[in-house]
C-alpha atoms as a PDB file:
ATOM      1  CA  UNK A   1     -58.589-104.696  41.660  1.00  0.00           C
ATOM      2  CA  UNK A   2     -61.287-107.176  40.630  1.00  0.00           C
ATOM      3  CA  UNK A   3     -62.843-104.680  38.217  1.00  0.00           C
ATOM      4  CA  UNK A   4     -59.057-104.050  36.778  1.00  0.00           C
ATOM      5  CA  UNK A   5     -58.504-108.079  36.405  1.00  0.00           C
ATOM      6  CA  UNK A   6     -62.033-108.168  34.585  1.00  0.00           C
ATOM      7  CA  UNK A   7     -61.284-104.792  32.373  1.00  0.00           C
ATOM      8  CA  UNK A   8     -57.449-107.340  30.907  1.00  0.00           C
ATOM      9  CA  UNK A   9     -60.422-110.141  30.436  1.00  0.00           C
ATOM     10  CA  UNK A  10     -62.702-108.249  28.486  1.00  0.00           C
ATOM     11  CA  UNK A  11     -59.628-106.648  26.047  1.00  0.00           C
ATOM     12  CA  UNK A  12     -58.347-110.192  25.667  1.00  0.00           C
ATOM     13  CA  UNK A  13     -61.643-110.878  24.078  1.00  0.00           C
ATOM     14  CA  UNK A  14     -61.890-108.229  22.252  1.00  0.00           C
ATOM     15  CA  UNK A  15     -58.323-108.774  20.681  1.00  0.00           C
ATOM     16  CA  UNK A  16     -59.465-112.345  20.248  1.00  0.00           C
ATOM     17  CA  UNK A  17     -62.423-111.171  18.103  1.00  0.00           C
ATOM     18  CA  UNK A  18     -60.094-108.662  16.696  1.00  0.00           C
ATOM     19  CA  UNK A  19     -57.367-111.179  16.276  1.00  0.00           C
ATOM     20  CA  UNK A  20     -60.469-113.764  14.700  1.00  0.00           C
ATOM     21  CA  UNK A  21     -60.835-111.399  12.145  1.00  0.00           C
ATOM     22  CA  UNK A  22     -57.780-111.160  10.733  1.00  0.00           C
ATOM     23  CA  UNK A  23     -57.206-114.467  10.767  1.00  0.00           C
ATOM     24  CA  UNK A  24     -60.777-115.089   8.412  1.00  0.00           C
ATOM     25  CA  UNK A  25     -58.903-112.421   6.443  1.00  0.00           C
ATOM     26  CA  UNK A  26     -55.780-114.039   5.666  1.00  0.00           C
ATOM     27  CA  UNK A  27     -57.393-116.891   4.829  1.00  0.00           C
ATOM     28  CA  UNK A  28     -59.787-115.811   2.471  1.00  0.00           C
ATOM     29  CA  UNK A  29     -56.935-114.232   0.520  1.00  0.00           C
ATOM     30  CA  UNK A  30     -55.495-117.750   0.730  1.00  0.00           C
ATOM     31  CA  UNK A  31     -58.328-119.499  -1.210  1.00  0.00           C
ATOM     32  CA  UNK A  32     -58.728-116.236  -3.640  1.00  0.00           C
ATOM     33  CA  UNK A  33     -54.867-117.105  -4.519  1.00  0.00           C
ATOM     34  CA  UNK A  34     -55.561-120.986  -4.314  1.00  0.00           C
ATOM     35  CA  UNK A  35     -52.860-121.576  -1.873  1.00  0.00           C
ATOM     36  CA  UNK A  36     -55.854-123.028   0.044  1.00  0.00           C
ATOM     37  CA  UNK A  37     -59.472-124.481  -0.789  1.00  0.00           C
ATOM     38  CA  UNK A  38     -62.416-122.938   1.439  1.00  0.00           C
ATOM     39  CA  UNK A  39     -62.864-125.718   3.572  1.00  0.00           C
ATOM     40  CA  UNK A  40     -59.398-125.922   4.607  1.00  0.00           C
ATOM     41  CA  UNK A  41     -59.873-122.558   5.200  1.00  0.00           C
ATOM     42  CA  UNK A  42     -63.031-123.208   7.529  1.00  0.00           C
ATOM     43  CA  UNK A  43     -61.350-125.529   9.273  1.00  0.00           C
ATOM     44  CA  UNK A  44     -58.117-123.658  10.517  1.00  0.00           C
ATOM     45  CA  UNK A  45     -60.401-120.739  11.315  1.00  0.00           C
ATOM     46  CA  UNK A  46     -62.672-122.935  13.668  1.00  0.00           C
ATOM     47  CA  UNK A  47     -59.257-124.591  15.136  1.00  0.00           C
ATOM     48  CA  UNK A  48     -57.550-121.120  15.832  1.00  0.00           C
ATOM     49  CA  UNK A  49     -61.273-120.148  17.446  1.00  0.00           C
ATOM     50  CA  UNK A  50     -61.072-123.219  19.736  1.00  0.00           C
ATOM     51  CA  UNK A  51     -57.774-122.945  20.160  1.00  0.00           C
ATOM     52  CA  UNK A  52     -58.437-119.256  21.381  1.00  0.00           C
ATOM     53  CA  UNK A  53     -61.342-120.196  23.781  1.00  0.00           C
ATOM     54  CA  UNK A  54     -59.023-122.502  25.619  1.00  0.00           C
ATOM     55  CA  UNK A  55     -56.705-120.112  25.851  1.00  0.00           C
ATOM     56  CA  UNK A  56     -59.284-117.488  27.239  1.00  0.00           C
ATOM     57  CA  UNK A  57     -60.377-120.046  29.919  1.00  0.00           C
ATOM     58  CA  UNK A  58     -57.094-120.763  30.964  1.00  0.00           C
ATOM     59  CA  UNK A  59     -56.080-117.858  31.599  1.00  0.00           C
ATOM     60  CA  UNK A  60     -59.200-116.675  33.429  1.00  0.00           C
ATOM     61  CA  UNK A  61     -58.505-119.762  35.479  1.00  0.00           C
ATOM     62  CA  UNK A  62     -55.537-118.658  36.174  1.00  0.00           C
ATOM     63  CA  UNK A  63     -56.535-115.029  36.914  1.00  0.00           C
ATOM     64  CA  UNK A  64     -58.775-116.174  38.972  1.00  0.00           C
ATOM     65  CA  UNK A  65     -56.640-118.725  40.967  1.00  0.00           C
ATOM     66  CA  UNK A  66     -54.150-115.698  41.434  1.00  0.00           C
ATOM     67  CA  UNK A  67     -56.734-113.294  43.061  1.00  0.00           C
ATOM     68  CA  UNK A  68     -57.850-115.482  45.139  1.00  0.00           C
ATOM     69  CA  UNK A  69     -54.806-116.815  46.607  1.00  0.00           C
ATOM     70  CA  UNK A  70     -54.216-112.975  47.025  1.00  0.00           C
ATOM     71  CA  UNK A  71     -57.380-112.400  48.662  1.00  0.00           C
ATOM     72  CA  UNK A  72     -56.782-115.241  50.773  1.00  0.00           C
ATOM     73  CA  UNK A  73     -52.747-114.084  51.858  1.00  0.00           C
ATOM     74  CA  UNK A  74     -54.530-110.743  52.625  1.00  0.00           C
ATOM     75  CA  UNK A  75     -57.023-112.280  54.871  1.00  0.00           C
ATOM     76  CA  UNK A  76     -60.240-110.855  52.792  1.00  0.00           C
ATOM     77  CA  UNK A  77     -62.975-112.977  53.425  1.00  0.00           C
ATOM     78  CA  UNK A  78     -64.802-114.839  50.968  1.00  0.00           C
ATOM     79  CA  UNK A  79     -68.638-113.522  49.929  1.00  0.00           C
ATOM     80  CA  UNK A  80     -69.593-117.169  50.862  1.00  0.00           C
ATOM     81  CA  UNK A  81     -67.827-115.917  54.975  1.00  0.00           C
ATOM     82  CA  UNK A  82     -69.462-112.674  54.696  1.00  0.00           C
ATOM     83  CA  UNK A  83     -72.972-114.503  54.264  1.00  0.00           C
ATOM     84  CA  UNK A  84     -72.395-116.618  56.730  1.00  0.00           C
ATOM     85  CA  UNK A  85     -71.421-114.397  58.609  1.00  0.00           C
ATOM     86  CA  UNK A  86     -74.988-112.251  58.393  1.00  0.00           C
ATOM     87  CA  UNK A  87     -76.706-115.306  59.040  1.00  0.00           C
ATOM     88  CA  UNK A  88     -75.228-115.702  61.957  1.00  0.00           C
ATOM     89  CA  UNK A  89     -75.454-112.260  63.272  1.00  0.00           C
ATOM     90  CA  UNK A  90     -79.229-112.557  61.978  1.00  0.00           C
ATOM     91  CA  UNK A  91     -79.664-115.746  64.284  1.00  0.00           C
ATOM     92  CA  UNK A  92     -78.189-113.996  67.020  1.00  0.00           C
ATOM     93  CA  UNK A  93     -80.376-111.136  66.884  1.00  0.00           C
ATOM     94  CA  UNK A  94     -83.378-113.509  66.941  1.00  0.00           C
ATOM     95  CA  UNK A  95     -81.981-115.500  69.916  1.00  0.00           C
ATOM     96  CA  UNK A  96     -81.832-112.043  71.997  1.00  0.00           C
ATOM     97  CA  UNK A  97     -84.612-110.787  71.156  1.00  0.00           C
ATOM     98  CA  UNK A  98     -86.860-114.142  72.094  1.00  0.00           C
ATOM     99  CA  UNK A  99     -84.520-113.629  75.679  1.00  0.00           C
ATOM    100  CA  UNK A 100     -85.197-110.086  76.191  1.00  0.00           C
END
């Protein structure tokens, strides 16, 4: 399931990149028509790339929110339990084997 969640991140990027593109695209035509000078041009590029970043980390956020309130209805432990977990079987090993 994780994999799946981090396969929808990864095409979201790409379709940002994709999306990044076409946007640089459209403007550029723009400016060759004059409709709008270069540096306007720049700067509603760089504001749709921020803009897109944000969105990215919000909804990875999200994403990530969501699995882990499913992991946590599911009972799944955490990799954070699991270690502590070892550790504690490791110390308990020791203890018995000092004993025995």
């Amino acid at each position: 399931m994780l994999d799946y969640i981090r396969r929808i991140t990864l095409a979201g990027a790409g379709l940002a990149i994709m999306t990044t593109e076409k946007v640089q695209e459209i403007m550029d035509e723009l400016v060759k028509k004059g409709e709008m000078t270069e540096k306007e041009a720049r700067e509603a590029v760089s504001e749709f790339v921020e803009k897109s970043k944000r969105a990215k980390k919000d909804l990875e956020d999200k994403m990530e929110q969501t699995v882990t309130g499913l992991l946590n209805s599911m009972n799944v432990p955490t990799r954070k339990e699991i270690e502590e977990i070892k550790e504690r079987i490791t110390r308990l090993e020791e203890s018995g084997k000092s004993k025995g």
